[in-house]
C-alpha atoms as a PDB file:
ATOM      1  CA  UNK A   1     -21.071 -67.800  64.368  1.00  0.00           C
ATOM      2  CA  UNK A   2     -24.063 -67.999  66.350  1.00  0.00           C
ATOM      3  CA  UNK A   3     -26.214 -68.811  63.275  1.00  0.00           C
ATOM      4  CA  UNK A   4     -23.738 -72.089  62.390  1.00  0.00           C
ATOM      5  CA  UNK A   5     -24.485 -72.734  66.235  1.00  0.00           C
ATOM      6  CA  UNK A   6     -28.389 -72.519  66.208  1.00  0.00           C
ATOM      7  CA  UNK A   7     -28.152 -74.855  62.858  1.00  0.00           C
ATOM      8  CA  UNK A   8     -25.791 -77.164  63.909  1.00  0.00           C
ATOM      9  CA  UNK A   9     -28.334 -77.667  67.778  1.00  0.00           C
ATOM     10  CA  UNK A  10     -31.118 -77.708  64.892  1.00  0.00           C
ATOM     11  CA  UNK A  11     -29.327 -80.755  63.607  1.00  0.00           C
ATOM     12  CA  UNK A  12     -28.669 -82.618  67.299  1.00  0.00           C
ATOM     13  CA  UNK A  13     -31.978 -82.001  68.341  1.00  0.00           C
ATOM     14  CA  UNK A  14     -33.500 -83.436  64.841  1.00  0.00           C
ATOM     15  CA  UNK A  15     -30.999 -86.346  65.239  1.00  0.00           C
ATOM     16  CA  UNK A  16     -32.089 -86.735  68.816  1.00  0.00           C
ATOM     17  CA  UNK A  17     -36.089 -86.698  67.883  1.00  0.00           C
ATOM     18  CA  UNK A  18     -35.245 -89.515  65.644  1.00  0.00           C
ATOM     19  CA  UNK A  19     -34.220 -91.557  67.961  1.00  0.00           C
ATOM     20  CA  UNK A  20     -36.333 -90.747  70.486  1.00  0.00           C
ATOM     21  CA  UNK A  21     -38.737 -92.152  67.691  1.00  0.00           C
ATOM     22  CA  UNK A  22     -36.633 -95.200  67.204  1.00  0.00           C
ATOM     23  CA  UNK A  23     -37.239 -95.860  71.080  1.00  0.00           C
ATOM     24  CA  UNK A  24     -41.007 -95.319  70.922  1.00  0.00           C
ATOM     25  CA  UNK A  25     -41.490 -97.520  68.507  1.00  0.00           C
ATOM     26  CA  UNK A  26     -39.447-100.659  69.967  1.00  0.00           C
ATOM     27  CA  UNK A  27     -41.132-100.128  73.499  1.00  0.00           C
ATOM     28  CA  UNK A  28     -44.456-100.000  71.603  1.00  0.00           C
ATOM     29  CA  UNK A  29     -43.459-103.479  69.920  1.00  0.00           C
ATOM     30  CA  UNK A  30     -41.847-104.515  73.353  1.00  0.00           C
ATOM     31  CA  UNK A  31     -45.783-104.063  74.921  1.00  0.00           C
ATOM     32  CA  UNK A  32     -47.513-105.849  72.930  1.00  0.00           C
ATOM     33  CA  UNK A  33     -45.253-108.972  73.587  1.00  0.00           C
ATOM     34  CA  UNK A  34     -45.306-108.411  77.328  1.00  0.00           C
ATOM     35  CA  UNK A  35     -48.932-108.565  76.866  1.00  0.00           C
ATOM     36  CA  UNK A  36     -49.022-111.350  74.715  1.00  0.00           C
ATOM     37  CA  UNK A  37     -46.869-113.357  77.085  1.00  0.00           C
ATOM     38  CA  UNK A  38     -49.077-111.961  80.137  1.00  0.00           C
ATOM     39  CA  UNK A  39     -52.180-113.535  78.456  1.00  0.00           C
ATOM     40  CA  UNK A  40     -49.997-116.928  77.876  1.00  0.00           C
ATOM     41  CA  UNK A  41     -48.929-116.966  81.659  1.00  0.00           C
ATOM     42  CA  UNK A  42     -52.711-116.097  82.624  1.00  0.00           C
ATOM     43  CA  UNK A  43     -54.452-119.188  80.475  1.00  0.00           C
ATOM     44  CA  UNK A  44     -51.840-121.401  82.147  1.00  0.00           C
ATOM     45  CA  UNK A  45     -52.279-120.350  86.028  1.00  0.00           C
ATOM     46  CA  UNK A  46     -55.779-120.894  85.183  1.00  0.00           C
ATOM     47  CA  UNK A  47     -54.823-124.622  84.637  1.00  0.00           C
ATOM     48  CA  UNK A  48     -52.829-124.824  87.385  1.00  0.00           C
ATOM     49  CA  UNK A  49     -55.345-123.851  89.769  1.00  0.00           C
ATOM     50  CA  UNK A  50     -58.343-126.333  87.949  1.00  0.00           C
ATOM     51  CA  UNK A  51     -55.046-129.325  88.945  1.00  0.00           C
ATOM     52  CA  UNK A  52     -54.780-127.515  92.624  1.00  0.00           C
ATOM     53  CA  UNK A  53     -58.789-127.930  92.825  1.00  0.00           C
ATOM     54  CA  UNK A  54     -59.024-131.417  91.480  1.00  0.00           C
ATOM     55  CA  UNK A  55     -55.937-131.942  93.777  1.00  0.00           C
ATOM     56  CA  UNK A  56     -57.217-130.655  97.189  1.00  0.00           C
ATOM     57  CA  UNK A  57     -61.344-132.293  96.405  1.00  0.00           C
ATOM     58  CA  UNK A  58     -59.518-136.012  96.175  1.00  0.00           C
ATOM     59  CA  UNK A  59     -57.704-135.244  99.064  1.00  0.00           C
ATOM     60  CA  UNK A  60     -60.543-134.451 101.371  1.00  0.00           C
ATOM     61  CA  UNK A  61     -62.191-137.359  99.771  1.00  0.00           C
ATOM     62  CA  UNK A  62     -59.288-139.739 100.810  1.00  0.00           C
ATOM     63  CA  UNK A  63     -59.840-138.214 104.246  1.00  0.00           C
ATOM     64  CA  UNK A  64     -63.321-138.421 104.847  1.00  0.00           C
ATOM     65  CA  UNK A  65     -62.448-142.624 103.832  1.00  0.00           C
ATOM     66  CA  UNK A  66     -59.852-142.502 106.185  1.00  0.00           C
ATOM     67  CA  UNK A  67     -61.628-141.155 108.548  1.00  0.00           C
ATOM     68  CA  UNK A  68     -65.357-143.474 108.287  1.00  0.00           C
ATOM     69  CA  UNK A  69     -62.732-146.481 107.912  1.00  0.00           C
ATOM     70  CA  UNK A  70     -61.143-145.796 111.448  1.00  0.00           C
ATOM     71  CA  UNK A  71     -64.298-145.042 112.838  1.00  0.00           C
ATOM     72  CA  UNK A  72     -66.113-148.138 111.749  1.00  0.00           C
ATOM     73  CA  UNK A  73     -62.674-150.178 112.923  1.00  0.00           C
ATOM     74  CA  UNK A  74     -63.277-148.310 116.773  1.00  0.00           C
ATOM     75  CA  UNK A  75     -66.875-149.110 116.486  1.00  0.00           C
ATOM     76  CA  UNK A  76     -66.345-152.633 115.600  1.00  0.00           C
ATOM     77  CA  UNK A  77     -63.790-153.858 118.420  1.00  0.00           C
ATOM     78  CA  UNK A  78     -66.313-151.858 120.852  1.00  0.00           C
END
């Protein structure tokens, strides 16, 4: 009895390593999309901040005109 017992855990625990296999190999495959899609995501935030760049220089540009256009309208009703 105890021999049909230590074959028969033999058996679960082959069955078992299997899939334990099965898993390793799907997260494997699962890692190099997360990485693929991490490189993606990184190329386009680094577009996003050139915009956010481009975005904040033209606004301090539109200030700095705002800014020498009121003070040439205060220095010309002086």
């Amino acid at each position: 009895m105890s021999m049909m017992l230590e074959h028969w855990n033999d058996d679960k625990m082959d069955a078992l390593d299997a899939k334990v296999d099965g898993l390793d190999r799907r997260i494997d495959g699962l890692d190099r999309r997360v990485d693929s899609l991490d490189r993606r995501m990184g190329r386009g935030f680094e577009r996003v901040d050139d915009r956010f760049d481009r975005m904040q220089w033209t606004m301090i540009q539109c200030s700095a005109v705002i800014i020498a256009a009121l003070i040439g309208l205060i220095a010309t009703q002086l």
